[in-house]
C-alpha atoms as a PDB file:
ATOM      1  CA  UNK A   1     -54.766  -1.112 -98.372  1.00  0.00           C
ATOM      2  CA  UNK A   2     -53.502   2.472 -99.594  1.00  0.00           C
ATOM      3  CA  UNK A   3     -51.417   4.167 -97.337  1.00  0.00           C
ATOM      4  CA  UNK A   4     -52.265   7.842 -96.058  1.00  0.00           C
ATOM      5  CA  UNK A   5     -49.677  10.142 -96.413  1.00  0.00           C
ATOM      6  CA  UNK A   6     -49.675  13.304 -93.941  1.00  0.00           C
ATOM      7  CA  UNK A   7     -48.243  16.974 -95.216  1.00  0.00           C
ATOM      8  CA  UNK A   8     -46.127  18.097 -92.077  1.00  0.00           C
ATOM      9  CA  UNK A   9     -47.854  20.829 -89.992  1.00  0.00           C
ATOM     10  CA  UNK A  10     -46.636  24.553 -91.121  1.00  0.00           C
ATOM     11  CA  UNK A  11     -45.127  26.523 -88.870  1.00  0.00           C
ATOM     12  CA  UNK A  12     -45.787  29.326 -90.594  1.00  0.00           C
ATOM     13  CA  UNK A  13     -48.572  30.348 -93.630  1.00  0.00           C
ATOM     14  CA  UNK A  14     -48.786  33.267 -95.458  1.00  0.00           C
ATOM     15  CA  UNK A  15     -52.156  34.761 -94.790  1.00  0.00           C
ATOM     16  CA  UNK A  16     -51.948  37.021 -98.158  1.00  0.00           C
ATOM     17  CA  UNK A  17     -50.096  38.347-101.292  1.00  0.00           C
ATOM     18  CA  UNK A  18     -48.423  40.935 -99.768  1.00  0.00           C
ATOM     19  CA  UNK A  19     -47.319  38.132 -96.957  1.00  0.00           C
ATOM     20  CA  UNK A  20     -46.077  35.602 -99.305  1.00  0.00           C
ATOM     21  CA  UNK A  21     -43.235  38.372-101.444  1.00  0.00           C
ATOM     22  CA  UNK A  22     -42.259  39.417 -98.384  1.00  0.00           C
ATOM     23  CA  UNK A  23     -41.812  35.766 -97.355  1.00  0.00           C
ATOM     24  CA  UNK A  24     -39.730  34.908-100.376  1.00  0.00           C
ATOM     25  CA  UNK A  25     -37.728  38.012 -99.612  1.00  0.00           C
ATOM     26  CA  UNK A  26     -36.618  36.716 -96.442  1.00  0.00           C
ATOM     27  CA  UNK A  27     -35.982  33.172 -97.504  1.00  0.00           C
ATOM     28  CA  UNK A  28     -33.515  34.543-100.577  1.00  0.00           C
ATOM     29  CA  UNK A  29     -31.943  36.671 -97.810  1.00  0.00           C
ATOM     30  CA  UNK A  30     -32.061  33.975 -95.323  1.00  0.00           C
ATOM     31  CA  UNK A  31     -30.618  31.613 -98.337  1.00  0.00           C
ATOM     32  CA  UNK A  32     -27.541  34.185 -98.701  1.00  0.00           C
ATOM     33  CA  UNK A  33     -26.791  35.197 -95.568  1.00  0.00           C
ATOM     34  CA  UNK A  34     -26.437  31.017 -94.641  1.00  0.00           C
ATOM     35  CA  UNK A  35     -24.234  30.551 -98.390  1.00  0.00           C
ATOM     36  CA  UNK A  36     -21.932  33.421 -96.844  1.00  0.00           C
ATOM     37  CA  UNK A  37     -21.531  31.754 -93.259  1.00  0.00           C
ATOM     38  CA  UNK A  38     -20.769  28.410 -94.490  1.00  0.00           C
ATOM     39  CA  UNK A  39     -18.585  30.239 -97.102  1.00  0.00           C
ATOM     40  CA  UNK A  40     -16.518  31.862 -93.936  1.00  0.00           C
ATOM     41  CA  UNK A  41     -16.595  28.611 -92.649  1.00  0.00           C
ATOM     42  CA  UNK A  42     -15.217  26.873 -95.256  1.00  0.00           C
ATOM     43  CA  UNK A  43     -12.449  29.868 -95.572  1.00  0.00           C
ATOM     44  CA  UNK A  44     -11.166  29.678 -91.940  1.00  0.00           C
ATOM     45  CA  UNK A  45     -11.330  25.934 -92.262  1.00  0.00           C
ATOM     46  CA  UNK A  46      -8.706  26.128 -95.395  1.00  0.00           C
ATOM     47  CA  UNK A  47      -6.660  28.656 -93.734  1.00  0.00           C
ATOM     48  CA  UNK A  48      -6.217  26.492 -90.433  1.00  0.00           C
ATOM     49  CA  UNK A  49      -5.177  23.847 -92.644  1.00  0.00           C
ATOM     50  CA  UNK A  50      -2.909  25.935 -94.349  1.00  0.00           C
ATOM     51  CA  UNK A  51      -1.132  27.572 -91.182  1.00  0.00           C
ATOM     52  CA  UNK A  52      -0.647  23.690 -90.078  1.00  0.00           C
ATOM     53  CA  UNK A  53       0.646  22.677 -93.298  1.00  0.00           C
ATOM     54  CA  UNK A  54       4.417  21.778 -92.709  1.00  0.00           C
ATOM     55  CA  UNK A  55       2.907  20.114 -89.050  1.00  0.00           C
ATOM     56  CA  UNK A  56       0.561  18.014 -90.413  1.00  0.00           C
ATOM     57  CA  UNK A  57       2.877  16.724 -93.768  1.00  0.00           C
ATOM     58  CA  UNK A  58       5.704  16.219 -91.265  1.00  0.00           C
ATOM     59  CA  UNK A  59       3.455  14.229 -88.975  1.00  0.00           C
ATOM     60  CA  UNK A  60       2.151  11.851 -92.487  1.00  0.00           C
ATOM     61  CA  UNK A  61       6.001  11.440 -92.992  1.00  0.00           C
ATOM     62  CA  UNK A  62       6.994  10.342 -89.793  1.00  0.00           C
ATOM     63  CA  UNK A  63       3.992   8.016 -89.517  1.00  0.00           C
ATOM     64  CA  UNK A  64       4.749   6.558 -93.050  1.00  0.00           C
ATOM     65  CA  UNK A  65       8.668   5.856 -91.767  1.00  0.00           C
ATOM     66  CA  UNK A  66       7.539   4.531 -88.115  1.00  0.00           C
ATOM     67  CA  UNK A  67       5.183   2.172 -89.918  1.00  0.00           C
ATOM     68  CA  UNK A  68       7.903   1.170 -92.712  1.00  0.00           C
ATOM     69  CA  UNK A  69      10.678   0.583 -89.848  1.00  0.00           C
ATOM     70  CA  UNK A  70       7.507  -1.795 -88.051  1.00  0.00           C
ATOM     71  CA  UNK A  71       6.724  -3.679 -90.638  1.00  0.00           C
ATOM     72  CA  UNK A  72      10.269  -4.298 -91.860  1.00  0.00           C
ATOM     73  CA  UNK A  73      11.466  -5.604 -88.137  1.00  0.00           C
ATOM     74  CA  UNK A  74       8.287  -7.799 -88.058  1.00  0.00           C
ATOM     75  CA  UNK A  75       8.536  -9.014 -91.729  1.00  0.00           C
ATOM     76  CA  UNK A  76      11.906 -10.182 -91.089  1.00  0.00           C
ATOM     77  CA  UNK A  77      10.929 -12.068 -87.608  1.00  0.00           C
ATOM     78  CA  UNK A  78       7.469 -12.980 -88.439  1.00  0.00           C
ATOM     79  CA  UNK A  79       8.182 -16.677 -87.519  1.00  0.00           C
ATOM     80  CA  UNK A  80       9.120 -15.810 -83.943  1.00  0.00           C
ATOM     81  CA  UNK A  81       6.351 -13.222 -83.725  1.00  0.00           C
ATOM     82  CA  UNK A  82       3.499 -15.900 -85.201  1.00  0.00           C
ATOM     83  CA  UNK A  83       5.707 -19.540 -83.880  1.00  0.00           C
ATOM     84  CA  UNK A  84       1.891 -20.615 -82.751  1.00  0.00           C
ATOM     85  CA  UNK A  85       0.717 -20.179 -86.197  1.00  0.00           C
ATOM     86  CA  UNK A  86      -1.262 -17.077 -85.697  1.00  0.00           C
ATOM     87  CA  UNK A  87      -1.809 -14.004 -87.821  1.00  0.00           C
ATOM     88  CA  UNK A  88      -0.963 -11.830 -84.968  1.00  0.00           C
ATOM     89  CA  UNK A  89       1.170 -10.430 -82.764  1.00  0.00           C
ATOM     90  CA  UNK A  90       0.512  -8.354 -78.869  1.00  0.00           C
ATOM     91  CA  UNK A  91       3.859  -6.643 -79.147  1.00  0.00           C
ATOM     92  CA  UNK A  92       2.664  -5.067 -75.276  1.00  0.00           C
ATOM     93  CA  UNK A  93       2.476  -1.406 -76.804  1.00  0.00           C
ATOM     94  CA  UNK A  94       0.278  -2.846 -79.577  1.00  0.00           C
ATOM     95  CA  UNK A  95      -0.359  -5.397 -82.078  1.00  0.00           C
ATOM     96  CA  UNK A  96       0.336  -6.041 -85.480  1.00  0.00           C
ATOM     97  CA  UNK A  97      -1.338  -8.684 -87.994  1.00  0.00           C
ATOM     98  CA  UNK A  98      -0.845  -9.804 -91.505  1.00  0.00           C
ATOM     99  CA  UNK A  99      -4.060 -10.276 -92.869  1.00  0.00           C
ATOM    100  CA  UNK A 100      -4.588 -12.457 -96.728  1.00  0.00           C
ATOM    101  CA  UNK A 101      -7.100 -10.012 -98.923  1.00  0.00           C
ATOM    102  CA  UNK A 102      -9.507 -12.207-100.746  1.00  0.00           C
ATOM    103  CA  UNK A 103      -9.282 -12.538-104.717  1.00  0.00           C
ATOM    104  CA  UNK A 104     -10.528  -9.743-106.495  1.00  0.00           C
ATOM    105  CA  UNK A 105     -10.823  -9.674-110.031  1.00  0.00           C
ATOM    106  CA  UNK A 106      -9.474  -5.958-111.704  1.00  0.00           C
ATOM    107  CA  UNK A 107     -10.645  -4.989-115.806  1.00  0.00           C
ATOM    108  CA  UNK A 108     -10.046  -2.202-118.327  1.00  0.00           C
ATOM    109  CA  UNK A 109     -10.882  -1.837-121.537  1.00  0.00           C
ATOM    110  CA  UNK A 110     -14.113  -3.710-119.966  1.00  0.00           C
ATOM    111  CA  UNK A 111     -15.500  -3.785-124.040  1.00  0.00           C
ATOM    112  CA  UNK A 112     -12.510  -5.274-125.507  1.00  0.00           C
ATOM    113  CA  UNK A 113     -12.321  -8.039-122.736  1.00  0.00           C
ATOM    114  CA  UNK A 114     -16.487  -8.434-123.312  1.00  0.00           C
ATOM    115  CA  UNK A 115     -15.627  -9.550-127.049  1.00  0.00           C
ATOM    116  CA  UNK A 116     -12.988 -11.187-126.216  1.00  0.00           C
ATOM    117  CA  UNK A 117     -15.060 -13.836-123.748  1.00  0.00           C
ATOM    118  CA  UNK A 118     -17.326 -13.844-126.264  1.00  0.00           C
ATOM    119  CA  UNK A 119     -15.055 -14.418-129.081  1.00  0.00           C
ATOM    120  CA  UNK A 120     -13.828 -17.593-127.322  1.00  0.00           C
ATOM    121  CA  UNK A 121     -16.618 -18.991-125.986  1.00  0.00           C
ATOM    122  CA  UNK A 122     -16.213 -17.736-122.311  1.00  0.00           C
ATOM    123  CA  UNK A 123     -20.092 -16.311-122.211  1.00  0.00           C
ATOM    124  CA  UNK A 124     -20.198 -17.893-118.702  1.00  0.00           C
ATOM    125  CA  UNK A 125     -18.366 -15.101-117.508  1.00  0.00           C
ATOM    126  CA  UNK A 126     -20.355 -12.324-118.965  1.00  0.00           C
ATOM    127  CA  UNK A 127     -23.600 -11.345-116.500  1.00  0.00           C
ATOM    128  CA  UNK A 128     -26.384  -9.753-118.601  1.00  0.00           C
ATOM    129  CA  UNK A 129     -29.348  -8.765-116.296  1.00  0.00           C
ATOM    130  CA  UNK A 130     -33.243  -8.453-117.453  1.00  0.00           C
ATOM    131  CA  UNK A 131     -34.634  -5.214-116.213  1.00  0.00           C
ATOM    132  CA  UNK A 132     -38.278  -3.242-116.512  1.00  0.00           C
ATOM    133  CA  UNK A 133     -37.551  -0.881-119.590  1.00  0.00           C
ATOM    134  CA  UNK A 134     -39.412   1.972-117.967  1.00  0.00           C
ATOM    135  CA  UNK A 135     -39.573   4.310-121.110  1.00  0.00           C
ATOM    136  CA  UNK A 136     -41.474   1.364-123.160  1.00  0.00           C
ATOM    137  CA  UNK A 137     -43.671   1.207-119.927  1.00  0.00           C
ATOM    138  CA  UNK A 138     -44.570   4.841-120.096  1.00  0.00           C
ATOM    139  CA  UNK A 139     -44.882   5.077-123.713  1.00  0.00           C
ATOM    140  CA  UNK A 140     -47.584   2.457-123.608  1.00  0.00           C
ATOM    141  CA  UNK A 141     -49.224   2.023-120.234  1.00  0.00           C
ATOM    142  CA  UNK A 142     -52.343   0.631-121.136  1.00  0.00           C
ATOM    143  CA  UNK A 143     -50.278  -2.302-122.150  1.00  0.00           C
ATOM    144  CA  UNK A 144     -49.109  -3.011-118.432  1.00  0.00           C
ATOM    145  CA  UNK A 145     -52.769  -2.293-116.972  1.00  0.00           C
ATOM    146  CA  UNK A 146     -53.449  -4.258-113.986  1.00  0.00           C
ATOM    147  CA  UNK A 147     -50.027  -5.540-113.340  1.00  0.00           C
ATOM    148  CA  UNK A 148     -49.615  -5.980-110.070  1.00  0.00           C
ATOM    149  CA  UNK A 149     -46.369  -4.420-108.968  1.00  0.00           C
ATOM    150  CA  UNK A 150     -46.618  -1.985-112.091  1.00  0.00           C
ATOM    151  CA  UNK A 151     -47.954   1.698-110.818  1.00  0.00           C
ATOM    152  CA  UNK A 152     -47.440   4.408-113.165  1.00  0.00           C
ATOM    153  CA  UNK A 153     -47.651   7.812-111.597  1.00  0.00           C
ATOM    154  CA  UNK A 154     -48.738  11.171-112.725  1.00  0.00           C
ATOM    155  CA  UNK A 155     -49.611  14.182-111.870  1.00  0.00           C
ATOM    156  CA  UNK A 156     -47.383  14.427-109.070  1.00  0.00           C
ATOM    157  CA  UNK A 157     -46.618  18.145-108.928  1.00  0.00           C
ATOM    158  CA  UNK A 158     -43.745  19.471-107.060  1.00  0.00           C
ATOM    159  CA  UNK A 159     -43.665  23.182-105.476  1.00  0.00           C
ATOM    160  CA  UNK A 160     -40.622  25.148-105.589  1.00  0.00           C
ATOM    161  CA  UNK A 161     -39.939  28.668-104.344  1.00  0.00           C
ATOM    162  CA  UNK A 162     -37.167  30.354-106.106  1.00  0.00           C
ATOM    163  CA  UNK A 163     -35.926  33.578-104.955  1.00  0.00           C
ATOM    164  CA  UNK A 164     -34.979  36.491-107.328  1.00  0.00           C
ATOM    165  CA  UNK A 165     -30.940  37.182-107.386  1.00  0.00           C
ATOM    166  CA  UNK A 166     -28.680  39.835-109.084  1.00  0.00           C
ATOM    167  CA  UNK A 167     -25.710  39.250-110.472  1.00  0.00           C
ATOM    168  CA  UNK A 168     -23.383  41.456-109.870  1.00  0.00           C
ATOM    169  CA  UNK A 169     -20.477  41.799-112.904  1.00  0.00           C
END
């Protein structure tokens, strides 16, 4: 069964010509005039960050040093801390944990290690995945007529409104 697909109700049409320039007018003014809040925005937002500067990196370097100074107490009496075997520790004020990260596997030169596997028989390793080549589809779509789960769609037209600006040099 096809399903029906609604436009959302305008809440406002242009009844004319004369109605719809004017309307574009106002959205490319509307269309600045938000570009040059958010552009304030973004300003004051840089230069509160800026006047905290010094607070905030001296705040990241005293967290780094509290955290080193934690971790190098607990390393060193992690059997008393974990004696029942446990991962971690309610130190009253908090807790800390060591936690094992699973295996993860890190490449470069992803080509070079490709041949490689290859090269010694290791294709096991290498994935290669079948996918719908979608430009031989659309070059010859009365090939893939009455495929079910194949649609091809055209036509579909897209509006755009593009208000006129000036550059100024």
């Amino acid at each position: 069964m096809a399903k029906k697909h609604k436009a959302p109700a305008a809440s406002y049409v242009c009844q004319d010509k004369d109605q719809t320039m004017a309307a574009i007018r106002i959205l490319g003014d509307t269309q600045r005039e938000l570009t040059r809040i958010e552009t304030e925005l973004n300003d004051e937002i840089a230069a509160i960050t800026d006047s905290r500067k010094t607070q905030i990196e001296a705040l990241k370097t005293r967290i780094d040093s509290l955290v080193t100074g934690i971790q190098t107490w607990c390393e060193a009496n992690r059997a008393e801390l974990c004696k029942d075997g446990g991962k971690t520790a309610n130190l009253i004020t908090g807790e800390v944990s060591w936690r094992q990260r699973p295996p993860s596997v890190g490449v470069r030169s992803v080509d070079k290690v490709l041949e490689t596997l290859r090269n010694l028989g290791l294709s096991r390793f290498i994935r290669t995945k079948d996918e719908l080549n979608k430009e031989a589809v659309l070059a010859d779509p009365k090939a893939v007529q009455g495929i079910a789960g194949i649609t091809i769609n055209s036509g579909i037209e897209d509006f755009a409104v593009v208000p006129f600006e000036q550059e100024v040099a």
